[in-house]
Protein backbone atom coordinates (compact mmCIF):
# COMPACT_ATOMS: atom_id res chain seq x y z
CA UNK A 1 65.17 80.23 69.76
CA UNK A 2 66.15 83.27 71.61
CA UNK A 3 63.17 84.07 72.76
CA UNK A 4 62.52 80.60 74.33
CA UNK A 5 65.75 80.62 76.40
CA UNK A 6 65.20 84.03 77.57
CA UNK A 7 61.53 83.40 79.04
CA UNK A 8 63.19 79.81 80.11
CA UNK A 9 65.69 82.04 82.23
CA UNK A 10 63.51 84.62 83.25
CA UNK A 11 61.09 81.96 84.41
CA UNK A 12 63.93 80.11 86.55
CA UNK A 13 64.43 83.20 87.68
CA UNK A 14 61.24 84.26 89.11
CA UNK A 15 60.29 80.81 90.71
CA UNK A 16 63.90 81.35 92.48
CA UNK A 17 62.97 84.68 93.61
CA UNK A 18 59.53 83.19 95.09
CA UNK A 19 61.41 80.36 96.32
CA UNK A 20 63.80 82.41 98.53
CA UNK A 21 61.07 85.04 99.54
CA UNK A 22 58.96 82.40 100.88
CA UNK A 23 61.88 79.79 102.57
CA UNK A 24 62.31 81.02 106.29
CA UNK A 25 66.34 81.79 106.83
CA UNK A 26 66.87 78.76 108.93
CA UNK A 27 66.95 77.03 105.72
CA UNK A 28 68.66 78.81 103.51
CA UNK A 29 72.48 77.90 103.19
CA UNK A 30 75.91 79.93 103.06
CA UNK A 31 74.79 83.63 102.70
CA UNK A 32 71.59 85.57 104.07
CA UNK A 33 68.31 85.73 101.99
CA UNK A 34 68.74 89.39 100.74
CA UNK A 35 72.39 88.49 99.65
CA UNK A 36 70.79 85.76 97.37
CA UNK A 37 68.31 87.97 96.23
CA UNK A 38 70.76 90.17 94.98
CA UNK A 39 72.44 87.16 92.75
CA UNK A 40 69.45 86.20 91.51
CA UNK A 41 68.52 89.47 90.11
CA UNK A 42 71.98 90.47 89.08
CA UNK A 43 72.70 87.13 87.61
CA UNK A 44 69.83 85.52 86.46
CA UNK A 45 71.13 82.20 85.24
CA UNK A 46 74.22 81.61 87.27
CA UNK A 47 72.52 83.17 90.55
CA UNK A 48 69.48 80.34 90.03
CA UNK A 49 71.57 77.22 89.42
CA UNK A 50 73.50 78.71 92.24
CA UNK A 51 70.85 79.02 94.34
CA UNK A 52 69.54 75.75 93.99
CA UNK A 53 72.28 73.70 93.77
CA UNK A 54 74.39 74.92 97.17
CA UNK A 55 71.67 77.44 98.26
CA UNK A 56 68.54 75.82 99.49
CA UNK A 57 68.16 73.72 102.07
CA UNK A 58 65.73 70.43 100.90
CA UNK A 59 64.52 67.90 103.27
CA UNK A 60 66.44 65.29 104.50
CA UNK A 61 65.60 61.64 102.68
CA UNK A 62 65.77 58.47 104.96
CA UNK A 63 67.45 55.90 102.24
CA UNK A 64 67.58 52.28 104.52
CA UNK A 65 68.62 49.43 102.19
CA UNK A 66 70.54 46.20 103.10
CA UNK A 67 73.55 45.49 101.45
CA UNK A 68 72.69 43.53 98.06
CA UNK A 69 75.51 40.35 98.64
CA UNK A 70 74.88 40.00 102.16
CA UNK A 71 71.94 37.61 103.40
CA UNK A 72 73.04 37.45 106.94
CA UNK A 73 72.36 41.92 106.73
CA UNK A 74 68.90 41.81 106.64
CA UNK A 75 66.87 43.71 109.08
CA UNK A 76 64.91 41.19 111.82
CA UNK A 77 60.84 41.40 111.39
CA UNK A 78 59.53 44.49 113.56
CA UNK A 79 58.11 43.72 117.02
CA UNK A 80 54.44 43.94 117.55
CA UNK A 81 53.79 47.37 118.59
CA UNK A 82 50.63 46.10 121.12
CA UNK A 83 50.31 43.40 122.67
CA UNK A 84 47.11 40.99 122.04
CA UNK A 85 44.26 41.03 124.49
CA UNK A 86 42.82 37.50 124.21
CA UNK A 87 39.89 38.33 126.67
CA UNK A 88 36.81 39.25 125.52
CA UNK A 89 34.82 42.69 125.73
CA UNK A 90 32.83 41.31 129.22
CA UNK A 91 35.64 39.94 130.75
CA UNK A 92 37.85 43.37 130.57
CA UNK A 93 35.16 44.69 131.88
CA UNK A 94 34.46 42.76 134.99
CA UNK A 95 38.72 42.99 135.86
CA UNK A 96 37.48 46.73 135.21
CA UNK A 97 35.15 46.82 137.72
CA UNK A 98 36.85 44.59 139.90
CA UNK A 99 40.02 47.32 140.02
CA UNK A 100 37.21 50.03 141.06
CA UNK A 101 35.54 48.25 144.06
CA UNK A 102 39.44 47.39 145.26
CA UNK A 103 40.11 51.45 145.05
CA UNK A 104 36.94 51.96 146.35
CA UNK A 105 37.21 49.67 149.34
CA UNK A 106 41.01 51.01 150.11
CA UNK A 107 40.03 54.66 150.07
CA UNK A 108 37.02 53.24 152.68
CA UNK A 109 39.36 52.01 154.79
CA UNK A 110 42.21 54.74 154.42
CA UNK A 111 39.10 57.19 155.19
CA UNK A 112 38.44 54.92 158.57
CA UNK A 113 41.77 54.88 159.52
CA UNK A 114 41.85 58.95 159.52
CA UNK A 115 39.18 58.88 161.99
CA UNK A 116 39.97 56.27 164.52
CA UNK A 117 42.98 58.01 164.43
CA UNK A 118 45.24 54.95 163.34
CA UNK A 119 48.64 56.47 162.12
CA UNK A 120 49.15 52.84 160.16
C-alpha cells in the first residue's frame, strides 16, 4: 500500500511539474513559475495540491441560469441575427444590376462635368 501512494504522489507530481513548465506565466497565480517549481520538487504532495488549488490559473466558465422561483426572470427569445430576404435569386439580381448602371451613369456624368468644366 506504500508503494501505491508513493507512485500516486510521484505521479501528481510529475504531471504538476509538466503542467507548470508548459503554462505561460500570465497564467500562473501568486508566485513566479521557478518559485513553484521549487515547491513542487521540495514538497511533493503539499507543493501539488498547492499548486493546483491557488496556483493555476483555469479558464473562466460562463454559468447563465434564471432564478428557479421567478417566472417573470426569464431571458426574452434572441433576435434574429439576419434579416429575411423574401426576393428571389433573379430579382436580387436585377436591383444588382440596376445599382451598377446608376454608378455607372453618375461616374458618366461626374466624368462630363470635369470636362465642360462645370464646378457643380
Amino acid at each position: 500500500m506504500p508503494f501505491v501512494i508513493s507512485l500516486l504522489v510521484l505521479a501528481g507530481m510529475i504531471f504538476a511539474l509538466v503542467d507548470i513548465i508548459t503554462r505561460d506565466q500570465s497564467l500562473v497565480k501568486h508566485m513566479p513559475k521557478t518559485v513553484w517549481l521549487f515547491v513542487v520538487i521540495l514538497l511533493p504532495f503539499l507543493g501539488t495540491v498547492l499548486w493546483f488549488a491557488i496556483g493555476r490559473e483555469y479558464p473562466q466558465r460562463e454559468v447563465r441560469r434564471a432564478p428557479q422561483f421567478a417566472p417573470w426572470a426569464t431571458e426574452p427569445p434572441a433576435a434574429p441575427t439576419r434579416a429575411y430576404d423574401a426576393r428571389s435569386t433573379e430579382q436580387q439580381l436585377a436591383d444588382l444590376e440596376r445599382e451598377i448602371e446608376e454608378e455607372r451613369l453618375r461616374a458618366d456624368l461626374a466624368r462630363r462635368r470635369r470636362e465642360l468644366g462645370d464646378p457643380a
